[in-house]
C-alpha atoms as a PDB file:
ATOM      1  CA  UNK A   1     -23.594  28.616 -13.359  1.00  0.00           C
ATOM      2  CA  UNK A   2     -20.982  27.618 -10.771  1.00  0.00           C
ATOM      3  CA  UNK A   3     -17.839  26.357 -11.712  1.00  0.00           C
ATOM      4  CA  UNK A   4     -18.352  23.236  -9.495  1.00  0.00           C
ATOM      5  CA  UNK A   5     -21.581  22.254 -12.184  1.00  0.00           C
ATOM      6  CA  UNK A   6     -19.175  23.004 -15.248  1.00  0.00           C
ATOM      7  CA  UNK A   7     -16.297  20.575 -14.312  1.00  0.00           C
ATOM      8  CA  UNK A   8     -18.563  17.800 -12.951  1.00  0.00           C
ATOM      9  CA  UNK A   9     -18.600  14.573 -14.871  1.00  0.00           C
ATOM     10  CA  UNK A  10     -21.941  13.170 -16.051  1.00  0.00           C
ATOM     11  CA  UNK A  11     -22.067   9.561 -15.069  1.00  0.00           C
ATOM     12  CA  UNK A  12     -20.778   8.133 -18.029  1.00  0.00           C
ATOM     13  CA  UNK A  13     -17.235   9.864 -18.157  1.00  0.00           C
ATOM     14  CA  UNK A  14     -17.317   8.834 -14.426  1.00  0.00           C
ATOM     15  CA  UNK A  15     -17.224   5.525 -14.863  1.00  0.00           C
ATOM     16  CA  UNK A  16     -14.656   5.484 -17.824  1.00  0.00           C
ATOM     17  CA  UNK A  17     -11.912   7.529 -16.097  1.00  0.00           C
ATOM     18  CA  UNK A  18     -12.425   4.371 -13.164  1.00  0.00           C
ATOM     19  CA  UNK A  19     -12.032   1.739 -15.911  1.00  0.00           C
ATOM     20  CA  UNK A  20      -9.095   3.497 -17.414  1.00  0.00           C
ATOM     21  CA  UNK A  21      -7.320   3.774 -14.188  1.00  0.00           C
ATOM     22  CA  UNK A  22      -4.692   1.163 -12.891  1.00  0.00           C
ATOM     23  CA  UNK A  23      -3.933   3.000  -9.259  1.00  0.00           C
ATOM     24  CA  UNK A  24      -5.776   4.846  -6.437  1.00  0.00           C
ATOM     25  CA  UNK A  25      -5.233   6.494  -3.944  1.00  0.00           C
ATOM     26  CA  UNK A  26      -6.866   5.112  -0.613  1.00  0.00           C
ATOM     27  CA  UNK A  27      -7.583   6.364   2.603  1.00  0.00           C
ATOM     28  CA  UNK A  28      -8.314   4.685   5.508  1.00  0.00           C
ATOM     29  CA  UNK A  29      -8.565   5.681   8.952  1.00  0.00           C
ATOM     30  CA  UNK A  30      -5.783   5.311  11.653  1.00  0.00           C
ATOM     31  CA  UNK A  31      -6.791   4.388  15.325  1.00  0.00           C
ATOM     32  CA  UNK A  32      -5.683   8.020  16.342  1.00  0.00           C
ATOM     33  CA  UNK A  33      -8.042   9.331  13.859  1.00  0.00           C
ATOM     34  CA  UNK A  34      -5.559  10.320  11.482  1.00  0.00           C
ATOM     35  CA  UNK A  35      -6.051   9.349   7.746  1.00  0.00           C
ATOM     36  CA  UNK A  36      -3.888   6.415   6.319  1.00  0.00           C
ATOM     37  CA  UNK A  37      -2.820   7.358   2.829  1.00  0.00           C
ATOM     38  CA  UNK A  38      -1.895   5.189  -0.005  1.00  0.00           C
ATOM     39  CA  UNK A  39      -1.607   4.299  -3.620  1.00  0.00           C
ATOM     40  CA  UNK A  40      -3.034   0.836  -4.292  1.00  0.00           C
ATOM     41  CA  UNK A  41      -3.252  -1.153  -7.762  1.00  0.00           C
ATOM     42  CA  UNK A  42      -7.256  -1.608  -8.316  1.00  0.00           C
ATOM     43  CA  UNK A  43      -9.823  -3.021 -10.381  1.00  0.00           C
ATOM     44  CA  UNK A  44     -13.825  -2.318 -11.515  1.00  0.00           C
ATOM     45  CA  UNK A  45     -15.550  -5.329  -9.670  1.00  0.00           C
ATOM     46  CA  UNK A  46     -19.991  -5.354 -10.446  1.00  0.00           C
ATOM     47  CA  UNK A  47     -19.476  -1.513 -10.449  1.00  0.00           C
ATOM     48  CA  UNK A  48     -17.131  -0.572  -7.866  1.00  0.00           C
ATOM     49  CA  UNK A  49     -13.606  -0.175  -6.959  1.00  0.00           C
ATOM     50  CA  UNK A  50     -11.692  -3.382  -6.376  1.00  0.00           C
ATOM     51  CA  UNK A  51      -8.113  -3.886  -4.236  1.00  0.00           C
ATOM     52  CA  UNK A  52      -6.497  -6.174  -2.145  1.00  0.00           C
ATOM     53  CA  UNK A  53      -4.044  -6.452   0.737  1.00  0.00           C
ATOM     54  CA  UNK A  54      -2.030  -8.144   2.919  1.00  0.00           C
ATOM     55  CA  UNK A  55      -3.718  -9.309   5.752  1.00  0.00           C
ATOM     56  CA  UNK A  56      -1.373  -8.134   8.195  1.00  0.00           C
ATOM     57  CA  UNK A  57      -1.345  -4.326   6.982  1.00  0.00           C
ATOM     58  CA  UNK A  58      -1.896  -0.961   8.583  1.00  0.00           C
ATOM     59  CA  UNK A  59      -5.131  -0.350   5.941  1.00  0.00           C
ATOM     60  CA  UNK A  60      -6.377  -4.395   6.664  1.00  0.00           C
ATOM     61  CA  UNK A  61      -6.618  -3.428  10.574  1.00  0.00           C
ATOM     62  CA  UNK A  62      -7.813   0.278   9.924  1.00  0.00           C
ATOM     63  CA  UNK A  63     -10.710  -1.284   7.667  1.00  0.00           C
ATOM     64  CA  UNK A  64     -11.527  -4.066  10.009  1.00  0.00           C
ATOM     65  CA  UNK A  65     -11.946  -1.695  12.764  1.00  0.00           C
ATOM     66  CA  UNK A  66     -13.694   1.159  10.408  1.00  0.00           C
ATOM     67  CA  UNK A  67     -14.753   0.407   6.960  1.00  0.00           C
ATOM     68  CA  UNK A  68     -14.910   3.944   6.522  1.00  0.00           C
ATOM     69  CA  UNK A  69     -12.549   4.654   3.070  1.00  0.00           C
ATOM     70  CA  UNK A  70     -11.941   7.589   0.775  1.00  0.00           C
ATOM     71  CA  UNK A  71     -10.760   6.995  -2.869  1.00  0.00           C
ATOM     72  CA  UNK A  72      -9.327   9.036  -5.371  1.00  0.00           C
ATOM     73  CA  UNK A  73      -8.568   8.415  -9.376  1.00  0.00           C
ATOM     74  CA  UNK A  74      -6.886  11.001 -11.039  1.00  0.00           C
ATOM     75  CA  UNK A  75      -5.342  12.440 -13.964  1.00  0.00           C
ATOM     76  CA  UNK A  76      -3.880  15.239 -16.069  1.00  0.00           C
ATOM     77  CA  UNK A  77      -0.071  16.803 -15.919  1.00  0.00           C
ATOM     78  CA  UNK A  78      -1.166  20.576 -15.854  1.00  0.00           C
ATOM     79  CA  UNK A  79      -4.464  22.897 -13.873  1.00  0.00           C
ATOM     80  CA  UNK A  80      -6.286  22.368 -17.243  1.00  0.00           C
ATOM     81  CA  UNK A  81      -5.528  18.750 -17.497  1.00  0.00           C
ATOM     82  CA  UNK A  82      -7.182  17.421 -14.532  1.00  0.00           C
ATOM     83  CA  UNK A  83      -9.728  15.453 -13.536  1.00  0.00           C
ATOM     84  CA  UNK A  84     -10.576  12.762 -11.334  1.00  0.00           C
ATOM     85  CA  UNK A  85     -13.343  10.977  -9.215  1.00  0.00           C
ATOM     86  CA  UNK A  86     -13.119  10.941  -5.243  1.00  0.00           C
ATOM     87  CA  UNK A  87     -15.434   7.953  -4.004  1.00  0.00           C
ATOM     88  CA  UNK A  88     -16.429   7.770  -0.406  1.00  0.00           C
ATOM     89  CA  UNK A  89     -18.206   4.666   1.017  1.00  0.00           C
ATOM     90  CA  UNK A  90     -17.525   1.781   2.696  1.00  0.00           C
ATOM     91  CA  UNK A  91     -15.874  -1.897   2.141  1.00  0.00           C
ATOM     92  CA  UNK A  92     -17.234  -4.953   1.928  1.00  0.00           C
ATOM     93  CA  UNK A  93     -14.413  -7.789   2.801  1.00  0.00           C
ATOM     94  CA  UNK A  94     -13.685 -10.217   0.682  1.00  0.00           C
ATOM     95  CA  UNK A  95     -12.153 -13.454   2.312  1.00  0.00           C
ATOM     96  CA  UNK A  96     -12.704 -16.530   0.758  1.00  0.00           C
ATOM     97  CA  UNK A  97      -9.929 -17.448  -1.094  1.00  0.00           C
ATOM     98  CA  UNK A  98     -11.731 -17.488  -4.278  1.00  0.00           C
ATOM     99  CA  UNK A  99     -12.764 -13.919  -3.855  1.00  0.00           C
ATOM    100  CA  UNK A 100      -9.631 -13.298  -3.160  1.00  0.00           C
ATOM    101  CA  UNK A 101      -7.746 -14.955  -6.268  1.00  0.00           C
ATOM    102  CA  UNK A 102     -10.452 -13.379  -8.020  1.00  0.00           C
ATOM    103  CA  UNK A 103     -10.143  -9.650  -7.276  1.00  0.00           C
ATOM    104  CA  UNK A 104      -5.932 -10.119  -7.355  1.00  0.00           C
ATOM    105  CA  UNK A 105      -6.488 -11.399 -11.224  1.00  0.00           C
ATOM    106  CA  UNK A 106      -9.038  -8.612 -12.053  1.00  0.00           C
ATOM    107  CA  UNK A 107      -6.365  -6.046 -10.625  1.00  0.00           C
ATOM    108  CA  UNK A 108      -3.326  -8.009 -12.432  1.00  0.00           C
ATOM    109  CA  UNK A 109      -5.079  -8.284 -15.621  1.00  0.00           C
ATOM    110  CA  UNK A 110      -4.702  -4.329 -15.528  1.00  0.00           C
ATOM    111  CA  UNK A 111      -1.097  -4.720 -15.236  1.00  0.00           C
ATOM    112  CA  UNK A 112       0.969  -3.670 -18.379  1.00  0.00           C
ATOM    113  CA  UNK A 113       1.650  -6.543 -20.026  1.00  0.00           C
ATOM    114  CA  UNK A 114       2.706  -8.025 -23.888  1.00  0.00           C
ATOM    115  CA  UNK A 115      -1.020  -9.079 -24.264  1.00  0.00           C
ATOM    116  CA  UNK A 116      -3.067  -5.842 -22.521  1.00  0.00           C
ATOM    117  CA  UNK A 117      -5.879  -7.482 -20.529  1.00  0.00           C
ATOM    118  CA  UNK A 118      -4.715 -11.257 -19.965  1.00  0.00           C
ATOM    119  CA  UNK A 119      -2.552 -12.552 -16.947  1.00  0.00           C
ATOM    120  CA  UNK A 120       0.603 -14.223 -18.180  1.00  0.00           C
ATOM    121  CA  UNK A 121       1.717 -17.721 -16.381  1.00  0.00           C
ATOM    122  CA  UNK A 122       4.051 -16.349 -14.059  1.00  0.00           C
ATOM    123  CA  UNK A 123       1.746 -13.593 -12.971  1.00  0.00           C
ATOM    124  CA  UNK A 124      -0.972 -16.166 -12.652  1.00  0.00           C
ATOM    125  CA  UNK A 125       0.884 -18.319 -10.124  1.00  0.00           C
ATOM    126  CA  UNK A 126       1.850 -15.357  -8.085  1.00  0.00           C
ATOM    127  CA  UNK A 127      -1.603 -14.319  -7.622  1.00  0.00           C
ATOM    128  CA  UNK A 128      -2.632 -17.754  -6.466  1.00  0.00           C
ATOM    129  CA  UNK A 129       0.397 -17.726  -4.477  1.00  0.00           C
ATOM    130  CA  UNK A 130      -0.421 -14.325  -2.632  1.00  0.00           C
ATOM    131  CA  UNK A 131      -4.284 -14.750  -2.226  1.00  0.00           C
ATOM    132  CA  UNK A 132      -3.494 -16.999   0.351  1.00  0.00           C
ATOM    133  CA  UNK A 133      -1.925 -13.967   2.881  1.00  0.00           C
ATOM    134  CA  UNK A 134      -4.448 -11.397   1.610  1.00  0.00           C
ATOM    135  CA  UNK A 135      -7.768  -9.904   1.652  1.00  0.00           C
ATOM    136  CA  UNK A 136      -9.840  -8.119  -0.848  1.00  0.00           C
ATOM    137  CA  UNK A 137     -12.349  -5.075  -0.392  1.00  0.00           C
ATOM    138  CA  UNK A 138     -15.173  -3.769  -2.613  1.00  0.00           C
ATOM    139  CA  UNK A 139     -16.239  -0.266  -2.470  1.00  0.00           C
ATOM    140  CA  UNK A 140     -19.489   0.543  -1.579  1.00  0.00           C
ATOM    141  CA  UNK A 141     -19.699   4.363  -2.981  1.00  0.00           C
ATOM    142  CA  UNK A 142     -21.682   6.816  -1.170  1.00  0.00           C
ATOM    143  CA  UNK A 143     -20.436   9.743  -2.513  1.00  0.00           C
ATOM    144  CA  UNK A 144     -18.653   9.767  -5.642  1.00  0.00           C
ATOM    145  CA  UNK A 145     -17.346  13.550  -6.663  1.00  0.00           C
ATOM    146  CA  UNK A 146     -15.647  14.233 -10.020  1.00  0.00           C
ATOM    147  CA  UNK A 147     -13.779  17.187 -12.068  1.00  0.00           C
ATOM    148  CA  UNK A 148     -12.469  17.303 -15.106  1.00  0.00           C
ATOM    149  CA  UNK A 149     -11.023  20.932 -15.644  1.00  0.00           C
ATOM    150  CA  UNK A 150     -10.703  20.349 -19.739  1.00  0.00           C
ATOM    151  CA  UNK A 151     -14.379  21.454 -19.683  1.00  0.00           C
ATOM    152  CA  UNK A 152     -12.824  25.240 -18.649  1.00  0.00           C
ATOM    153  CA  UNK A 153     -10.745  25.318 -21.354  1.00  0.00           C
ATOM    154  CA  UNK A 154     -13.845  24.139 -23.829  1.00  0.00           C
ATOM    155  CA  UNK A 155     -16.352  26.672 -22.305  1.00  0.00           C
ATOM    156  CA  UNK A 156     -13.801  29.229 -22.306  1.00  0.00           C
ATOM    157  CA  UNK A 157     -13.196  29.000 -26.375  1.00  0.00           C
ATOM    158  CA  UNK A 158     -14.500  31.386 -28.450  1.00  0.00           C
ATOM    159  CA  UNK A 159     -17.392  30.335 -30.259  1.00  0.00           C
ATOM    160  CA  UNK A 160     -16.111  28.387 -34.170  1.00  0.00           C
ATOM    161  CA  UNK A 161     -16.394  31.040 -37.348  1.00  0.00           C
END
């Protein structure tokens, strides 16, 4: 058996490391070809990754000329520690404003916050604030790649007894 087969994730632990995670790491693609790299705040929208953006920035005009993105969630300190999930698809603007507003409260109700899962006031009137200079993507996967190297370690141990 390859090694690739033993750290995949079956779908399951896939989609729980995504729900788990508060940031990703997004590529788009620059007009030169180069990639655009950055971490973004995110939510799980239907299924699939959720972020928004200023209108105005570099990964808004790389995405409205190619909606072309790579993804990446990871985790894990040390080699036998890590795992993630790499997603590559395409976006599906969002630009209605209550898209918008909706996707921003999705990814700030992942924020850390005295009640985990709820936007507080202030945070709630920011979001409304800001969805009026942003846009919001959904990721359309069409290849989704995971790893978690703690299956090594649990193939690797000795049998119990």
């Amino acid at each position: 058996m390859k090694q690739r087969d033993v750290v995949s994730m079956p779908d399951a632990d896939v989609v729980a490391l995504l729900a788990a995670g508060r940031k990703v790491h997004l590529a788009t693609i620059q007009p030169d070809g180069t990639p655009h790299l950055v971490s973004m705040f995110y939510a799980m929208k239907d299924g699939r990754i959720a972020f928004w953006t200023y209108r105005a920035s570099q990964k808004a005009r790389n995405l409205a000329r190619d909606p072309r993105v790579t993804c990446l969630v990871e985790d894990g300190e040390d080699y036998f520690e890590l795992r993630g999930v790499q997603v590559t698809g395409v976006v599906h603007p969002v630009g209605d404003l209550a898209g918008v507003t909706e996707v921003g409260r999705l990814v700030a109700a992942r924020m850390p916050s005295p009640a985990a899962g709820e936007i507080d006031a202030a945070l709630d009137d920011y979001v409304a604030h800001a969805a009026t200079k942003r846009i919001a993507y959904l990721v359309e996967p069409r290849r989704v790649i995971s790893w978690d190297h703690r299956r090594l370690v649990t193939r690797a141990a000795p049998p119990p007894g």
